[in-house]
Protein backbone atom coordinates (compact mmCIF):
# COMPACT_ATOMS: atom_id res chain seq x y z
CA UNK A 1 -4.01 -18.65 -26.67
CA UNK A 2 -6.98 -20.13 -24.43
CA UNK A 3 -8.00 -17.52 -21.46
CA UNK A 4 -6.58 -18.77 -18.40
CA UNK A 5 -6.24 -17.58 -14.86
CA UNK A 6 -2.83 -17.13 -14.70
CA UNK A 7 -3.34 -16.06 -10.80
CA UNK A 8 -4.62 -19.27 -10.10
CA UNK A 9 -2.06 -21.27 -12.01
CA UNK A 10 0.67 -19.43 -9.75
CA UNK A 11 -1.22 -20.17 -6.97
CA UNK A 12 -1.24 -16.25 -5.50
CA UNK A 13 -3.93 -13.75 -5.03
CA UNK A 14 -4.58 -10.89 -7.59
CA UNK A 15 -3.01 -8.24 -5.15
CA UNK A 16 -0.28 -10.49 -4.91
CA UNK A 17 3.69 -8.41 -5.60
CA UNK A 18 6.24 -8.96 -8.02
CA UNK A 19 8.26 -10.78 -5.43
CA UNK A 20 5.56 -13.44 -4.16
CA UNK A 21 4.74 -13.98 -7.99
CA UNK A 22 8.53 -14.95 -8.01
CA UNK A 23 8.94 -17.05 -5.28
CA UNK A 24 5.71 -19.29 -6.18
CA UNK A 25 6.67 -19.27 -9.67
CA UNK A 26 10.16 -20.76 -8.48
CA UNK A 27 8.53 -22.98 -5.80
CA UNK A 28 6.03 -24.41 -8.55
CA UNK A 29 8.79 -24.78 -11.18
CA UNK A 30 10.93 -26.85 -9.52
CA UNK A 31 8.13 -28.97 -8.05
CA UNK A 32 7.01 -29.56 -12.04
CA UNK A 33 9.98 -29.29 -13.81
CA UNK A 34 10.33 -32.41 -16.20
CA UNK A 35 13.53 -33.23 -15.19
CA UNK A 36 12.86 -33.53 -11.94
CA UNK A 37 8.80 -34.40 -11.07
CA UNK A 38 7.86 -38.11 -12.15
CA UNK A 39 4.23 -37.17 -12.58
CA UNK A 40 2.63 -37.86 -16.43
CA UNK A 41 1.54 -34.32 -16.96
CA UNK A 42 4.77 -32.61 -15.47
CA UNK A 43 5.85 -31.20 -18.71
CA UNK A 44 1.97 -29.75 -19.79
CA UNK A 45 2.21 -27.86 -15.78
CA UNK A 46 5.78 -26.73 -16.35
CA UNK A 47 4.54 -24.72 -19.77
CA UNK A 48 1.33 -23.43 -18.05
CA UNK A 49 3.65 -21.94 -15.27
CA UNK A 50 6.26 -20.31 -17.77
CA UNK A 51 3.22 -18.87 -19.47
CA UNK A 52 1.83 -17.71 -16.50
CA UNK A 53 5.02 -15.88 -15.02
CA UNK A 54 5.69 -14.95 -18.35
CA UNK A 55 2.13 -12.61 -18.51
CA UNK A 56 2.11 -11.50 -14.37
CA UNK A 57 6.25 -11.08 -14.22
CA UNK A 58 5.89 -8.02 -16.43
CA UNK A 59 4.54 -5.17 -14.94
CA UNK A 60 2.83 -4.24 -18.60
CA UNK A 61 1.72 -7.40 -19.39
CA UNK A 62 0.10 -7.76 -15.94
CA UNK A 63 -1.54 -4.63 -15.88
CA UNK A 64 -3.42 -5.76 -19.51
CA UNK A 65 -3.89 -9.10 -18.10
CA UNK A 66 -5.75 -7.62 -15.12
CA UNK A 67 -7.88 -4.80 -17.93
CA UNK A 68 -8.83 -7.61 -19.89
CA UNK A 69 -11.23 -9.90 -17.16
CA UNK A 70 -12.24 -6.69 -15.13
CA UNK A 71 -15.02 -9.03 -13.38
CA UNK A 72 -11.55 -11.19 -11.75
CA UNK A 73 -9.91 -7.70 -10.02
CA UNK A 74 -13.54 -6.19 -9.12
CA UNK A 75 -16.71 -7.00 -7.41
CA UNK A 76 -19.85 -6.35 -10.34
CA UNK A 77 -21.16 -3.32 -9.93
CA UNK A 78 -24.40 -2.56 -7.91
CA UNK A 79 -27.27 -0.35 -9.03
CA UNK A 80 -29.11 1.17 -6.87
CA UNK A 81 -32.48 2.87 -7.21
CA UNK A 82 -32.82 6.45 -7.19
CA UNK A 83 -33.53 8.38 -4.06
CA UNK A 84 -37.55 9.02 -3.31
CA UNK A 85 -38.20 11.93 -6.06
CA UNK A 86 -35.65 11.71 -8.36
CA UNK A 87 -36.35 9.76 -11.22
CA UNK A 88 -33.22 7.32 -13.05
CA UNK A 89 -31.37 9.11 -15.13
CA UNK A 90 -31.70 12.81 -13.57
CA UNK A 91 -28.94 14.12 -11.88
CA UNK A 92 -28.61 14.18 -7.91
CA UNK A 93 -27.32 17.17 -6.36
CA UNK A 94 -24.14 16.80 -4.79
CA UNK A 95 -25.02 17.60 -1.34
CA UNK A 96 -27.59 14.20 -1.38
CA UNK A 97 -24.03 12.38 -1.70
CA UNK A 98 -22.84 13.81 1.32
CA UNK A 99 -23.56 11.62 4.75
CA UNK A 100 -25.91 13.43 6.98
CA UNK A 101 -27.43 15.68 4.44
CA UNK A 102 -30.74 15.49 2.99
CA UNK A 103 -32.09 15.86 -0.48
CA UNK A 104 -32.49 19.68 0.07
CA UNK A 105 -28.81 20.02 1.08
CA UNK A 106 -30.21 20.84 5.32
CA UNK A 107 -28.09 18.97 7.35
CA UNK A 108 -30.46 17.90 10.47
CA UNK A 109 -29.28 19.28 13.87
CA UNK A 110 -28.15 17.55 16.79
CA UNK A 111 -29.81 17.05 20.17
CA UNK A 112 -27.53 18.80 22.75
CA UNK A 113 -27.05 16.42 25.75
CA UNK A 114 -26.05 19.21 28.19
CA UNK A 115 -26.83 23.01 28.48
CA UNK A 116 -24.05 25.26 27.89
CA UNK A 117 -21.57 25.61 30.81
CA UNK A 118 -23.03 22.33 32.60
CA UNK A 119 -20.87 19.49 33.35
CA UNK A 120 -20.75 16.00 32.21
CA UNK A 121 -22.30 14.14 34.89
CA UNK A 122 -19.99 11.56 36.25
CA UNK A 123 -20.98 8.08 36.52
């Protein structure tokens, strides 16, 4: 069987549901179906869309579908160097993760706008 994407085929985006896979399956099948669509390579389309609805209508067949071309369902990856420091491969501690936090896990204090017990001045 060649690789082929079924999504596009169907005409539906990868997030699509089980029911919008339906209704463009049925929409597209009775545009191609032989009996009915006058155009040369009706019959070719029609197959291509059974095989198609065949793979995304089942929930298991779907979900290997979508594990088998992870690049379709995902953006690549992006590496990233490492912080200034560290060198690839060591391990960052976990509070360098955290937003706000520096590499030595001291979150940097704030700048107090008002003294205690002074009101906001109105503007």
């Amino acid at each position: 069987m060649k690789s082929r994407d079924y999504y596009r085929i169907l005409e539906v985006p990868p997030g699509a549901s089980g029911d919008e896979i339906k209704q463009a399956f049925r929409r597209l099948a009775r545009r191609y179906h032989p009996d009915v669509s006058s155009e040369t390579e009706a019959e070719e389309l029609f197959k291509r869309l059974n095989e198609a609805y065949e793979v995304l209508g089942d929930r298991d067949r779907r979900a290997a579908y979508d594990r088998s071309a992870p690049g379709r369902m995902r953006p690549p990856m992006v590496m990233r160097s490492p912080p200034i420091g560290h060198r690839a491969g060591d391990a960052l501690p976990l509070t360098s993760r955290r937003r706000g936090v520096d590499d030595q896990g001291i979150r940097p204090r704030r700048k107090r706008l008002f003294k205690p017990g002074q009101a906001c001045p109105s503007a």
